[in-house]
Protein backbone atom coordinates (compact mmCIF):
# COMPACT_ATOMS: atom_id res chain seq x y z
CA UNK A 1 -94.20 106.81 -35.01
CA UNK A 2 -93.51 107.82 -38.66
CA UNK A 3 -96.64 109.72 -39.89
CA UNK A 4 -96.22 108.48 -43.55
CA UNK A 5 -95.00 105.09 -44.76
CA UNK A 6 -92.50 105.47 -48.07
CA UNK A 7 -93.18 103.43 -50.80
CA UNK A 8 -91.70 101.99 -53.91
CA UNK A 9 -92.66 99.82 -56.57
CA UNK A 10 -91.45 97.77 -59.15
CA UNK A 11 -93.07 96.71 -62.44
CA UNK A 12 -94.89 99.65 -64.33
CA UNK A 13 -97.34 97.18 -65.90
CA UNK A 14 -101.03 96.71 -66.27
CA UNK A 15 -101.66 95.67 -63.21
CA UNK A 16 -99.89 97.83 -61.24
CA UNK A 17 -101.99 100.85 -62.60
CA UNK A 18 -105.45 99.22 -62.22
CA UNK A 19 -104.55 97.81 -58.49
CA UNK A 20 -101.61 99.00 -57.02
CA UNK A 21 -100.48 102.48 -57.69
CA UNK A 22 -104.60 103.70 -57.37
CA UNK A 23 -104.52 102.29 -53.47
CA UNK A 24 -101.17 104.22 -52.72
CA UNK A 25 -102.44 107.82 -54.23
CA UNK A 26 -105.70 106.97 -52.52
CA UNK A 27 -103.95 106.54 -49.27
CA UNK A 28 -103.37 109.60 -47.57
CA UNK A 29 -100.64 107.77 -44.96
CA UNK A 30 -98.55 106.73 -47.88
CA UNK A 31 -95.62 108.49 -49.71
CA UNK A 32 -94.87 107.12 -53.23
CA UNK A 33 -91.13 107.20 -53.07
CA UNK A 34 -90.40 105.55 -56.56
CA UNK A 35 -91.43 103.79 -59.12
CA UNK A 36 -89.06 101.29 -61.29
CA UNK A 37 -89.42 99.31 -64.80
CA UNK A 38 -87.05 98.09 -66.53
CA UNK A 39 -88.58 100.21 -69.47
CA UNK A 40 -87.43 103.73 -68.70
CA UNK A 41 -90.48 105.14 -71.05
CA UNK A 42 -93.03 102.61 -68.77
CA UNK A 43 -91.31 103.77 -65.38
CA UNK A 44 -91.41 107.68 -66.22
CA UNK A 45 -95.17 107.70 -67.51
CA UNK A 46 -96.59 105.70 -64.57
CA UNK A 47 -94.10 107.63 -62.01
CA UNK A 48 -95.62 111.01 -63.36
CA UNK A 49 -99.31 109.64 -63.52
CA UNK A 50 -98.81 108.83 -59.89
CA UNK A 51 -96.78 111.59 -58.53
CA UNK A 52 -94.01 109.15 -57.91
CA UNK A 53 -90.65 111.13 -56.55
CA UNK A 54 -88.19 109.39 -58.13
CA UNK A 55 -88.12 106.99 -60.65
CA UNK A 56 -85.57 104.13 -61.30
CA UNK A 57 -84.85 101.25 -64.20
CA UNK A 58 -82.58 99.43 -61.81
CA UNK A 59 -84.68 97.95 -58.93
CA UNK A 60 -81.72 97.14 -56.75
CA UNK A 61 -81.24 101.07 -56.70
CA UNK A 62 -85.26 101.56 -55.74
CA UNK A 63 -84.47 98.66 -52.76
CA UNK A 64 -81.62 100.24 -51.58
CA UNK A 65 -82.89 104.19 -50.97
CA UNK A 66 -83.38 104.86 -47.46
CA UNK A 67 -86.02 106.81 -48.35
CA UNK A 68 -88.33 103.49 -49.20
CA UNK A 69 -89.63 101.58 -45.86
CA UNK A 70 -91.77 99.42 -48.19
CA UNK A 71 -91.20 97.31 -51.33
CA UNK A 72 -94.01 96.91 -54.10
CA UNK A 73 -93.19 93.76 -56.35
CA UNK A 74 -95.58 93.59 -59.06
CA UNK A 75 -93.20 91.93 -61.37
CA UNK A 76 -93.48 88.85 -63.75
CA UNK A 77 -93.64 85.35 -61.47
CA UNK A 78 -90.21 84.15 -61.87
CA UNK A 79 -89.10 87.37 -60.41
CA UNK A 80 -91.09 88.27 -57.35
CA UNK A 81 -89.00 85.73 -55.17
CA UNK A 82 -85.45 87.29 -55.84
CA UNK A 83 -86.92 90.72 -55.65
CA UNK A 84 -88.78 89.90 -52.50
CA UNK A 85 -85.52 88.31 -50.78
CA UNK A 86 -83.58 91.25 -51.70
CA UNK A 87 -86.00 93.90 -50.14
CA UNK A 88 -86.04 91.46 -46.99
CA UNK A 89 -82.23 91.59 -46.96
CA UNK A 90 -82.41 95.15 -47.39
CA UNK A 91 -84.59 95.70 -43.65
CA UNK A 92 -87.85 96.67 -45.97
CA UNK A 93 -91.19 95.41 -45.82
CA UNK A 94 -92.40 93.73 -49.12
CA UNK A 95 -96.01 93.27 -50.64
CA UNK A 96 -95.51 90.38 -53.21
CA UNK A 97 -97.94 89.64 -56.53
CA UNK A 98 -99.20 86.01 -55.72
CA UNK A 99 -97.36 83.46 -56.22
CA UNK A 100 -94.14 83.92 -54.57
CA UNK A 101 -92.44 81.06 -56.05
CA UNK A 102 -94.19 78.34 -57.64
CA UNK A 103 -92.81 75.79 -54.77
CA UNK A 104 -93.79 75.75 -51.25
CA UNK A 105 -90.03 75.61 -49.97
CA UNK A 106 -88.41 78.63 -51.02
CA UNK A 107 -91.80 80.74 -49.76
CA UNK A 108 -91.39 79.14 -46.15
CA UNK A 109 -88.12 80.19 -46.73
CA UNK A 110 -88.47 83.48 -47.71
CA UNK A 111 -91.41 83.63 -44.79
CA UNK A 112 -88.82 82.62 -42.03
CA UNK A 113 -86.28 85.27 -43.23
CA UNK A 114 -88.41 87.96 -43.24
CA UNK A 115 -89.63 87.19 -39.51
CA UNK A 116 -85.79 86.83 -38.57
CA UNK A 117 -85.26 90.41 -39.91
CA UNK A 118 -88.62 91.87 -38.36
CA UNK A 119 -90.06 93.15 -41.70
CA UNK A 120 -93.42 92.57 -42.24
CA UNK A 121 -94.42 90.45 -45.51
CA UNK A 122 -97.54 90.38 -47.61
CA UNK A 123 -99.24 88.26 -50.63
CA UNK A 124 -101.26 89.45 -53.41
CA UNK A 125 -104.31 88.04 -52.37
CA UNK A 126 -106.54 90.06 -53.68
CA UNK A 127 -109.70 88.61 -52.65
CA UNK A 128 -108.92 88.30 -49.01
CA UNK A 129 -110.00 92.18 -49.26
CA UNK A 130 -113.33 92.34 -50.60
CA UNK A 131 -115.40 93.87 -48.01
CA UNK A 132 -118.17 90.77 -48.49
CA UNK A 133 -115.59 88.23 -47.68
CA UNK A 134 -113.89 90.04 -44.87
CA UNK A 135 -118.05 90.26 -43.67
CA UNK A 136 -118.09 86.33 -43.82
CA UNK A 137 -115.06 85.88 -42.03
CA UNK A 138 -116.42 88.19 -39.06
CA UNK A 139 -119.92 85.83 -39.04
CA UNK A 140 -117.71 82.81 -38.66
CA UNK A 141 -115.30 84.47 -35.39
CA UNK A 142 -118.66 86.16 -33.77
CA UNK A 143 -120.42 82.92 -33.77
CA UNK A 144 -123.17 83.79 -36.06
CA UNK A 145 -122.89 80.96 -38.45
CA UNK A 146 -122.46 78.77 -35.69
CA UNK A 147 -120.58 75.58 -36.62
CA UNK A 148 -118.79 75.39 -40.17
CA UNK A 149 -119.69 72.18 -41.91
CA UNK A 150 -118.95 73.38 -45.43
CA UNK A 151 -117.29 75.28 -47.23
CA UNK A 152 -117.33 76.09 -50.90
CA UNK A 153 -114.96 77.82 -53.03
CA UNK A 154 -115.31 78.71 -56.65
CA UNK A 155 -112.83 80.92 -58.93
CA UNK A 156 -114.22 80.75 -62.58
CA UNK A 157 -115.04 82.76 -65.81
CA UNK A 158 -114.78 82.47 -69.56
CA UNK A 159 -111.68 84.37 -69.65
CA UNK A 160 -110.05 81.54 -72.09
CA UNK A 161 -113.23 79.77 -73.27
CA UNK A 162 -112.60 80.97 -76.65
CA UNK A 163 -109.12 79.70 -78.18
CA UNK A 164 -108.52 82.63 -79.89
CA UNK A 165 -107.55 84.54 -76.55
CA UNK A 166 -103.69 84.05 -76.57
CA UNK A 167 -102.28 82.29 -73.37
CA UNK A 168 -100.61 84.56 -71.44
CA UNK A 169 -98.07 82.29 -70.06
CA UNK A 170 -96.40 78.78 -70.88
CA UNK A 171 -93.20 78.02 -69.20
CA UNK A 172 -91.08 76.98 -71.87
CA UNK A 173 -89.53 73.68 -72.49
CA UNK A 174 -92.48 72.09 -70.94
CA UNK A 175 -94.07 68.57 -72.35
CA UNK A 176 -97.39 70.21 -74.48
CA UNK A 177 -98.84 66.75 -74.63
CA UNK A 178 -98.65 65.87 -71.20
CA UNK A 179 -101.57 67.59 -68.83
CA UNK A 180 -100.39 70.94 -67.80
CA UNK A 181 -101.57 72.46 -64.18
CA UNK A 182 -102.88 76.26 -64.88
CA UNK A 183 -106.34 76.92 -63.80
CA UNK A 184 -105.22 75.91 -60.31
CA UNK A 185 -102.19 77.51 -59.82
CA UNK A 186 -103.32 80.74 -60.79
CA UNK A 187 -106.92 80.59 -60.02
CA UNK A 188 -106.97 77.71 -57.36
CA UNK A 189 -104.44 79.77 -54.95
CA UNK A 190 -106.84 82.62 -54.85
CA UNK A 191 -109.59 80.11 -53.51
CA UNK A 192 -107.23 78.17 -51.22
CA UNK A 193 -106.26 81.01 -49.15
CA UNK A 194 -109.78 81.82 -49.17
CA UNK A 195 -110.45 78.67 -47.80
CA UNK A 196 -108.14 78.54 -45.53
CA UNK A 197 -108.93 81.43 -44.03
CA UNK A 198 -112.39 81.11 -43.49
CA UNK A 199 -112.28 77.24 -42.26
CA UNK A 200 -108.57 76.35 -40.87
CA UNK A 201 -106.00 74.44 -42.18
CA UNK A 202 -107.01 71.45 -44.97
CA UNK A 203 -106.07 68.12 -43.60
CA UNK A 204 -106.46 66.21 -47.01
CA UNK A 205 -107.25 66.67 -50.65
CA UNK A 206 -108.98 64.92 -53.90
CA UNK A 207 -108.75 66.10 -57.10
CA UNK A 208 -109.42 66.07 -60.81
CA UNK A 209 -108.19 68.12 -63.54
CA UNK A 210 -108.94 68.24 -67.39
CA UNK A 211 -108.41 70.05 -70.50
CA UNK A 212 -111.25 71.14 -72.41
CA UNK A 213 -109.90 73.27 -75.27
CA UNK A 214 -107.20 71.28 -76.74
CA UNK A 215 -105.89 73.67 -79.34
CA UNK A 216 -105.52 77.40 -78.64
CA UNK A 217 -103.81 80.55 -79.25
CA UNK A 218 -100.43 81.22 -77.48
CA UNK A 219 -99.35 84.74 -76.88
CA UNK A 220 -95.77 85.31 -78.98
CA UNK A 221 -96.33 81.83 -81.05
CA UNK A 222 -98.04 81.75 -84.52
CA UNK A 223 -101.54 79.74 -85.18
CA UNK A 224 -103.25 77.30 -83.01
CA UNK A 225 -100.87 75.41 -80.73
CA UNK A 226 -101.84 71.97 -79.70
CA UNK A 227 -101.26 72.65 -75.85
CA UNK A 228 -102.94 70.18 -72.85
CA UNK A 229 -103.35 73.10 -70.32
CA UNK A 230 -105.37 72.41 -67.58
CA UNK A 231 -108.58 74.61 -67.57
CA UNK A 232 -110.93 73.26 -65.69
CA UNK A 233 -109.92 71.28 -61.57
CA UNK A 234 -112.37 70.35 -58.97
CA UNK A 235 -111.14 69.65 -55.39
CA UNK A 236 -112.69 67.32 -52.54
CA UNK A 237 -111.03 69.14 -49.33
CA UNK A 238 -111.40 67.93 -45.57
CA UNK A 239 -110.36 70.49 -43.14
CA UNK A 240 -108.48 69.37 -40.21
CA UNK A 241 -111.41 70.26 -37.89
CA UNK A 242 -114.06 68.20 -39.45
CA UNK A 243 -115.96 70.77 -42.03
CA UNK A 244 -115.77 69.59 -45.35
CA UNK A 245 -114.90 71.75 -48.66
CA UNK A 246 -115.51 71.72 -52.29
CA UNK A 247 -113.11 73.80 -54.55
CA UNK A 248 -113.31 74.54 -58.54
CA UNK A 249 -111.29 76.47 -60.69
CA UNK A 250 -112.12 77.26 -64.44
CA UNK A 251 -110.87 79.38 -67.64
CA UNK A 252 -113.85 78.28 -69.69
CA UNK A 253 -116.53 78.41 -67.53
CA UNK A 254 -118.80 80.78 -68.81
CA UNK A 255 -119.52 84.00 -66.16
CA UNK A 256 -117.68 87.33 -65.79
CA UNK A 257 -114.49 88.18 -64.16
CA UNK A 258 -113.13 87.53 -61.38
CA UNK A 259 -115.29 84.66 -61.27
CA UNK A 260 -115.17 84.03 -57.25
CA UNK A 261 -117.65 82.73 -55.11
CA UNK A 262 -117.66 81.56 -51.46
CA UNK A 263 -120.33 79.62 -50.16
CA UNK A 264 -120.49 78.70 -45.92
CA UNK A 265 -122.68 76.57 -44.12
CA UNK A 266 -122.95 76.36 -40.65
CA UNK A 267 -125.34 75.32 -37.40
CA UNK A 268 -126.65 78.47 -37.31
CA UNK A 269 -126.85 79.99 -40.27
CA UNK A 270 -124.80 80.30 -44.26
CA UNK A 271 -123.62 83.08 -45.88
CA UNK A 272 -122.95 83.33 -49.98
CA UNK A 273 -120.43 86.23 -51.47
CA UNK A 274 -120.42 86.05 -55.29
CA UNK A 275 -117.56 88.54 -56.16
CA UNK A 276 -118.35 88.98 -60.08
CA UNK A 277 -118.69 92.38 -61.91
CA UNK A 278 -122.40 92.05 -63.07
CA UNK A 279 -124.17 95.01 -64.41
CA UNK A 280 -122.03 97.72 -62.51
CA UNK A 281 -121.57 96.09 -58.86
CA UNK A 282 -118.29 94.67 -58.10
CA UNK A 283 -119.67 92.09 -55.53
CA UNK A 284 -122.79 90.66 -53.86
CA UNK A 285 -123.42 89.09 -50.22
CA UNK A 286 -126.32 87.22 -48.69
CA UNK A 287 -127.00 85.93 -45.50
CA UNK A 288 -129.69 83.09 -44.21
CA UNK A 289 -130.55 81.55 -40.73
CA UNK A 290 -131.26 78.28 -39.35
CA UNK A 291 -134.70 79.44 -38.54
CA UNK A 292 -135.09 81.55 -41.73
CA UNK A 293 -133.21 79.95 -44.50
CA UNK A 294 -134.25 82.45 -47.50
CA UNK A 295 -131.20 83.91 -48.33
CA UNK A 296 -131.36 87.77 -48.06
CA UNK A 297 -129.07 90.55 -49.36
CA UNK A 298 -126.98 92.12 -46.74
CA UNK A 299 -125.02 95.51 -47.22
CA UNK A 300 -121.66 95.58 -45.75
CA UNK A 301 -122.22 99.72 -45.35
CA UNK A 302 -119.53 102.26 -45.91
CA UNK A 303 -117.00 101.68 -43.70
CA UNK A 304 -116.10 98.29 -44.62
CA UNK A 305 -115.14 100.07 -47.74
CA UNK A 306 -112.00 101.90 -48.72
CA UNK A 307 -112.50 105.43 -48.49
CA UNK A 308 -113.92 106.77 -51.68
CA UNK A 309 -115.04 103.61 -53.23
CA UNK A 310 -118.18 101.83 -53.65
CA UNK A 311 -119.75 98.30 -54.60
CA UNK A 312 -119.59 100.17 -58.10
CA UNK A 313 -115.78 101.26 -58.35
CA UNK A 314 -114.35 98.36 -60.18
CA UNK A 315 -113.44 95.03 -58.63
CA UNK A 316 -109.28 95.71 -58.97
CA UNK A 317 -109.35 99.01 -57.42
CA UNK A 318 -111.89 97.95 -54.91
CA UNK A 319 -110.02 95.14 -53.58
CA UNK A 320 -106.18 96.54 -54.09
CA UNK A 321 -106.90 99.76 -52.59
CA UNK A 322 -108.87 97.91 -49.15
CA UNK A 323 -105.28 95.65 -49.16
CA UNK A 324 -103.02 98.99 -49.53
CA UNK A 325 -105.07 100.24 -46.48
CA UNK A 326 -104.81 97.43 -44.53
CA UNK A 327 -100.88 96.64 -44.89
CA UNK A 328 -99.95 100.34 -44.21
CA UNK A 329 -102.56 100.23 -41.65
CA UNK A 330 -100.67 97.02 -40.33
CA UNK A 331 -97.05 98.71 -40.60
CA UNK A 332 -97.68 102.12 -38.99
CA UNK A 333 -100.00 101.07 -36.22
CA UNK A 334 -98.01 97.76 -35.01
CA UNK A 335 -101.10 95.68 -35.86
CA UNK A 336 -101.00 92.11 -36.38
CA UNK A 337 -99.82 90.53 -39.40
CA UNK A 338 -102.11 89.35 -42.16
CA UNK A 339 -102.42 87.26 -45.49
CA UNK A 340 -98.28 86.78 -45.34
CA UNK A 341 -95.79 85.15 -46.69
CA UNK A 342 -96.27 81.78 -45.22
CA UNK A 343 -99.67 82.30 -46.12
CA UNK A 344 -98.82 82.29 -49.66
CA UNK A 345 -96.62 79.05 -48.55
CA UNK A 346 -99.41 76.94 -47.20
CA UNK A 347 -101.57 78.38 -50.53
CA UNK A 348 -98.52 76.76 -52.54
CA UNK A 349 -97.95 73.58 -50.40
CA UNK A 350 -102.27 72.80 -51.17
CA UNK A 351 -101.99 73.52 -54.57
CA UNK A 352 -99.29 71.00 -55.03
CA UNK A 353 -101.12 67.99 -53.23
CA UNK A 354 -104.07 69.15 -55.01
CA UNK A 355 -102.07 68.18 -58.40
CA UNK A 356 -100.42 65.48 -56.70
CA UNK A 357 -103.73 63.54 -55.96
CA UNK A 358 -104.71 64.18 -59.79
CA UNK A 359 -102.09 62.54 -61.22
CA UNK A 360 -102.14 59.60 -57.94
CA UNK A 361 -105.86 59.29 -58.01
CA UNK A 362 -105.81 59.13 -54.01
CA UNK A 363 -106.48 61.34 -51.68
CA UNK A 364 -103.15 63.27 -50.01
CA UNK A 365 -102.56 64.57 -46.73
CA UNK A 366 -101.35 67.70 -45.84
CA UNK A 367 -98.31 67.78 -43.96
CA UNK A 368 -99.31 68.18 -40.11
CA UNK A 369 -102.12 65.76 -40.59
CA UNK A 370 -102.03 63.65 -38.11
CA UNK A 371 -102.14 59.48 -38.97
């Protein structure tokens, strides 16, 4: 079995250097092939930063070089679905920034290709690799919260409560006085996998969505723009097997980033993980029984976290480098596959009945619930 997996990645952003390229020099299986951008000056600085071997401004060239097993796409949206086909064409495995397409169809498509060419997908779900969450999700397998009546999800913080910080994103051409879906697309799919994950498939959905600031700041447009985005959604969920779930997602919410929280309840016992930076500590967990229902602080210990990290390294590089580990972890060692590409599918498919049963005012089933 190849000792070292070779990596390359494409988009020399922000993002990339908080999350991504720190969990690949951290990993001591992993050998940073390449780096690409499309901005020869970005590509070259975060290639030498990272000790990248080669660096490209074509990504079709980074795809094809036999020297990269594994594709990085932490691109802008509309590209990390043509980028991710391409590496799946090319016989790589891809790790894809979340979403993968803004539609549910072209990600089950892109899921089934990738399992007919026996490459290994993953999604950008950050927050699947918190060590607090991945605690929960261990209390619900072994039994120890017994039965899961409820589940609650929350993603939200004040990252747009004042309208002065510029949208980062408006896909152009689209109606600005009709309402438009944001906080739970890119906040909401975050908490549905959660969700998911934790409880089982959703059987049907509720919903309401609002705008609260109705004039803000748009990133590349002059002056207050008189935009309806959708900042603020709640979510009524029922799971397929019975446990109910509340979901809400929020830009103006007022809390630090990320914003998450999950929230269990079972027979036996409930569990709360509040993943928000608050005075140093990326993330908190607690833990109460049936027969003692304080809740009490419970420490996950070292090994649940990436090696070299703490509770205090910060939330990106935390969670990014834990999701590095695990995928090359999954690749080199033949383990089962996790957080996916249909994963991301299913995340899609719920967000869209979600805004569906907004603008219906009903409840909507998910498909595979049965009448």
């Amino acid at each position: 079995m190849t000792s070292k997996l070779g990596v390359g990645l494409i988009g020399a952003h922000t993002w990339a250097d908080k999350a991504h390229l720190p969990g690949y020099k951290a990993h001591e299986r992993v050998d940073l092939i390449a780096v690409c951008d499309l901005d020869p000056d970005r590509a070259n600085a975060m290639g030498e930063k990272y000790g990248a071997k080669k660096v490209f401004t074509d990504p079709e060239k980074l795809i094809a070089d036999p020297d990269v097993q594994m594709v990085d796409v932490c691109t802008p949206t509309h590209t990390h679905l043509p980028l991710s086909l391409l590496a799946i064409e090319g016989g790589k495995h891809v790790l894809s920034e979340k979403p993968l397409h803004t539609e549910a169809a072209p990600a089950f498509d892109a899921a089934a290709k990738a399992d007919a060419k026996g490459v290994r997908t993953k999604l950008g779900f950050t927050f699947r690799y918190s060590p607090a969450i991945r605690q929960i999700k261990k209390w619900i397998d072994d039994g120890t919260l017994g039965e899961v009546f409820h589940i609650h999800g929350f993603e939200q913080n004040s990252q747009w409560l004042d309208p002065q910080e510029p949208l980062r994103q408006i896909t152009p051409g689209v109606d600005r006085n009709s309402l438009i879906p944001a906080s739970i697309v890119g906040y909401g799919s975050h908490l549905i996998d959660l969700m998911r994950w934790l409880g089982g498939e959703f059987g049907s959905v509720a919903s309401t969505m609002k705008n609260f600031i109705p004039e803000r700041i748009v990133r590349g447009e002059v002056g207050l723009q008189k935009i309806k985005v959708e900042d603020g959604a709640v979510a009524l969920v029922e799971y397929a097997n019975g446990a109910q779930g509340l979901l809400q997602t929020s830009y103006v919410a007022v809390g630090n980033y990320p914003g998450v929280e999950i929230r269990v309840y079972g027979s036996k016992g409930a569990a709360v993980a509040r993943l928000i930076s608050e005075f140093g500590t990326a993330e908190t967990l607690k833990i109460a029984k049936a027969e003692a229902v304080e809740f009490i602080p419970y420490d996950v210990g070292p090994e649940a976290l990436p090696p070299g990290t703490t509770l205090n390294t910060p939330w990106p590089e935390l969670y990014y480098r834990n999701l590095v580990r695990h995928f090359v972890d999954e690749i080199l060692e033949d383990r089962p596959q996790e957080c996916t590409f249909f994963d991301g599918a299913k995340s899609q498919e719920i967000v869209d009945a979600i805004i569906k049963a907004h603008f219906e005012r009903r409840w909507v089933d998910l498909p595979g619930k049965s009448a």
